[in-house]
Protein backbone atom coordinates (compact mmCIF):
# COMPACT_ATOMS: atom_id res chain seq x y z
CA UNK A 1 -21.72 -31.33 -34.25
CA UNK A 2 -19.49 -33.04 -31.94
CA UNK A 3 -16.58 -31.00 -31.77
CA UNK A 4 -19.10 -28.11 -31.15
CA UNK A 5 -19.90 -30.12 -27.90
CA UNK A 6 -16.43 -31.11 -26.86
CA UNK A 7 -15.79 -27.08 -27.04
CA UNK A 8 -19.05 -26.25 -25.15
CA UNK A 9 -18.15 -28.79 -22.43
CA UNK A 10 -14.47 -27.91 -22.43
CA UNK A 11 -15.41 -24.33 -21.93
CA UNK A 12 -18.00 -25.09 -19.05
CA UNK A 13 -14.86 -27.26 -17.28
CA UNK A 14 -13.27 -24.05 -17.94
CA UNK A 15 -15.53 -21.69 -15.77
CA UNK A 16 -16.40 -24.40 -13.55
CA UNK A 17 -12.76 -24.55 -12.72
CA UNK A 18 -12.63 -20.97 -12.70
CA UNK A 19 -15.51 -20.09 -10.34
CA UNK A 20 -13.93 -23.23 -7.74
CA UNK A 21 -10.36 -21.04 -7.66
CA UNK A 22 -12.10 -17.75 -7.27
CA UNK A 23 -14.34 -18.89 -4.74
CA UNK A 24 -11.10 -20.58 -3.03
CA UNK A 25 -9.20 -17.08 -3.39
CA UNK A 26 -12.29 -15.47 -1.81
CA UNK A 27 -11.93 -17.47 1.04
CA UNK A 28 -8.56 -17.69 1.66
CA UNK A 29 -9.13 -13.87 2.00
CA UNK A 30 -11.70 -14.13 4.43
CA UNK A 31 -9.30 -16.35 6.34
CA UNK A 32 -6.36 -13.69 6.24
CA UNK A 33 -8.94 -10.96 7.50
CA UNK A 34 -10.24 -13.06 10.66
CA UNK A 35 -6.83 -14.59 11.62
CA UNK A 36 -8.26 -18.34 10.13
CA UNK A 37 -5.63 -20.75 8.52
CA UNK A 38 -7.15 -24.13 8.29
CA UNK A 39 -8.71 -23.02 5.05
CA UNK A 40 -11.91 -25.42 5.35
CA UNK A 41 -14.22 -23.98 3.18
CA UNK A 42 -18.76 -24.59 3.33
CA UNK A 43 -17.95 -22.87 -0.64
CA UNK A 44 -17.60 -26.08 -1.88
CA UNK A 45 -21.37 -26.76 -2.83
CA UNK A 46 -21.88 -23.61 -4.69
CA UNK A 47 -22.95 -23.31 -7.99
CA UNK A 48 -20.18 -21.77 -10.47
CA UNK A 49 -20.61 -18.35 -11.82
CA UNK A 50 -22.69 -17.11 -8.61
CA UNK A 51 -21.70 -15.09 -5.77
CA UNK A 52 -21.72 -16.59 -2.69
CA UNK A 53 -24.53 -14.28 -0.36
CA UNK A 54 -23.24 -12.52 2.79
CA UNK A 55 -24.84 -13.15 5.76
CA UNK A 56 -26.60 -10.21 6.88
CA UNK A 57 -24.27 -9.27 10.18
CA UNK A 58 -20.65 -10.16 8.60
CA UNK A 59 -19.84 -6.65 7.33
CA UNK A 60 -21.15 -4.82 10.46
CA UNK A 61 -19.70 -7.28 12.68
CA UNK A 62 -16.36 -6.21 11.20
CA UNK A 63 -16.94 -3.22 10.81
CA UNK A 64 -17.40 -3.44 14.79
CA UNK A 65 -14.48 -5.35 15.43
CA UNK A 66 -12.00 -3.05 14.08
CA UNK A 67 -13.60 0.03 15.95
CA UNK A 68 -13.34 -1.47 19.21
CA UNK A 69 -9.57 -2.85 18.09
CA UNK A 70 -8.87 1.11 16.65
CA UNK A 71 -10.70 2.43 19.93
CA UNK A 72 -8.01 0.01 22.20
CA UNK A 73 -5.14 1.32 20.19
CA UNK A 74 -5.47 5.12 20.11
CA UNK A 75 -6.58 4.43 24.01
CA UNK A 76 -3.08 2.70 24.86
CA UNK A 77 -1.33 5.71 22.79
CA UNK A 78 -2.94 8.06 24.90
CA UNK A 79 -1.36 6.10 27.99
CA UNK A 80 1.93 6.16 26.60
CA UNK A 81 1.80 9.85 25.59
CA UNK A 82 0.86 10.37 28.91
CA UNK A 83 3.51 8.20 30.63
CA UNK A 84 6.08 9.80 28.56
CA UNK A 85 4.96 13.50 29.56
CA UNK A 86 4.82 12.77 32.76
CA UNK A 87 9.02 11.66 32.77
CA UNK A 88 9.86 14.40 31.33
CA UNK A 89 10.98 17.54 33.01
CA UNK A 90 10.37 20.17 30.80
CA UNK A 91 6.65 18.99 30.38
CA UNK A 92 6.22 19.46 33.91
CA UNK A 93 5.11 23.04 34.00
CA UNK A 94 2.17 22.10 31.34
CA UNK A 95 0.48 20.53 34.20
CA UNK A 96 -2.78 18.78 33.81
CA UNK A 97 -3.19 20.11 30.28
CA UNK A 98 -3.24 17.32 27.81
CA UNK A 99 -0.15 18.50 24.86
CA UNK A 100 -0.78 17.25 21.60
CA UNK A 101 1.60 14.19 20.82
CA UNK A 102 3.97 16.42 18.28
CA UNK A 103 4.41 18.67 21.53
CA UNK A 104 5.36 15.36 23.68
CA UNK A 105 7.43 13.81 21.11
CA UNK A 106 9.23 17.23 20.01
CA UNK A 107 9.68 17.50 24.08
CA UNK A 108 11.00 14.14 24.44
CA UNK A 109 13.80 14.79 21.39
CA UNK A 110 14.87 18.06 23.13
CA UNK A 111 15.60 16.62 26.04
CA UNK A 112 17.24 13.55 24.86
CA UNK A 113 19.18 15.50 22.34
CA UNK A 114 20.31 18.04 25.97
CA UNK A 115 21.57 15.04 27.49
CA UNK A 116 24.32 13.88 25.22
């Protein structure tokens, strides 16, 4: 009888505990993926065992975020490729046509390697 019920309630302290570090993991996550460090967390109140429910925009809204932050970056490489043709002399007679990045990369090491 009782040490049944020390057992059951040592094993419910046992996933209570559990379910408090996983949701702490979960949102120390969260934190890393959005840049956060204070590590305040609304988790607190849940119950233990459940999953905590998504609100309905998160996963687009990231989803967003990193296109527009992917979009920004290939747009700046594009710039630099460009820059980079444009210094190099034996680029010059491809004109307005846009060389793939190998080409302007494999151009830039030829010349570079012609100067030393």
């Amino acid at each position: 009888g009782t040490r049944r019920l020390v057992k059951m309630d040592q094993s419910m302290q046992y996933q209570q505990e559990m379910a408090r570090l996983q949701a702490q993991r979960q949102q120390q996550q969260r934190d890393q993926d959005f840049g956060e460090s204070d590590g305040d967390s609304d988790d607190d109140d849940d119950q233990p065992g459940q999953k905590r429910a998504r609100k309905s925009g998160e996963l687009p809204d990231r989803k967003e975020k990193h296109k527009v932050v992917e979009q920004k970056r290939r747009e700046k490489t594009k710039e630099l490729l460009a820059d980079l043709q444009d210094l190099l002399p034996n680029t010059e007679d491809a004109g307005a046509t846009n060389l793939t990045m190998n080409t302007v990369l494999q151009c830039a090491i030829d010349f570079l390697t012609q100067r030393q």
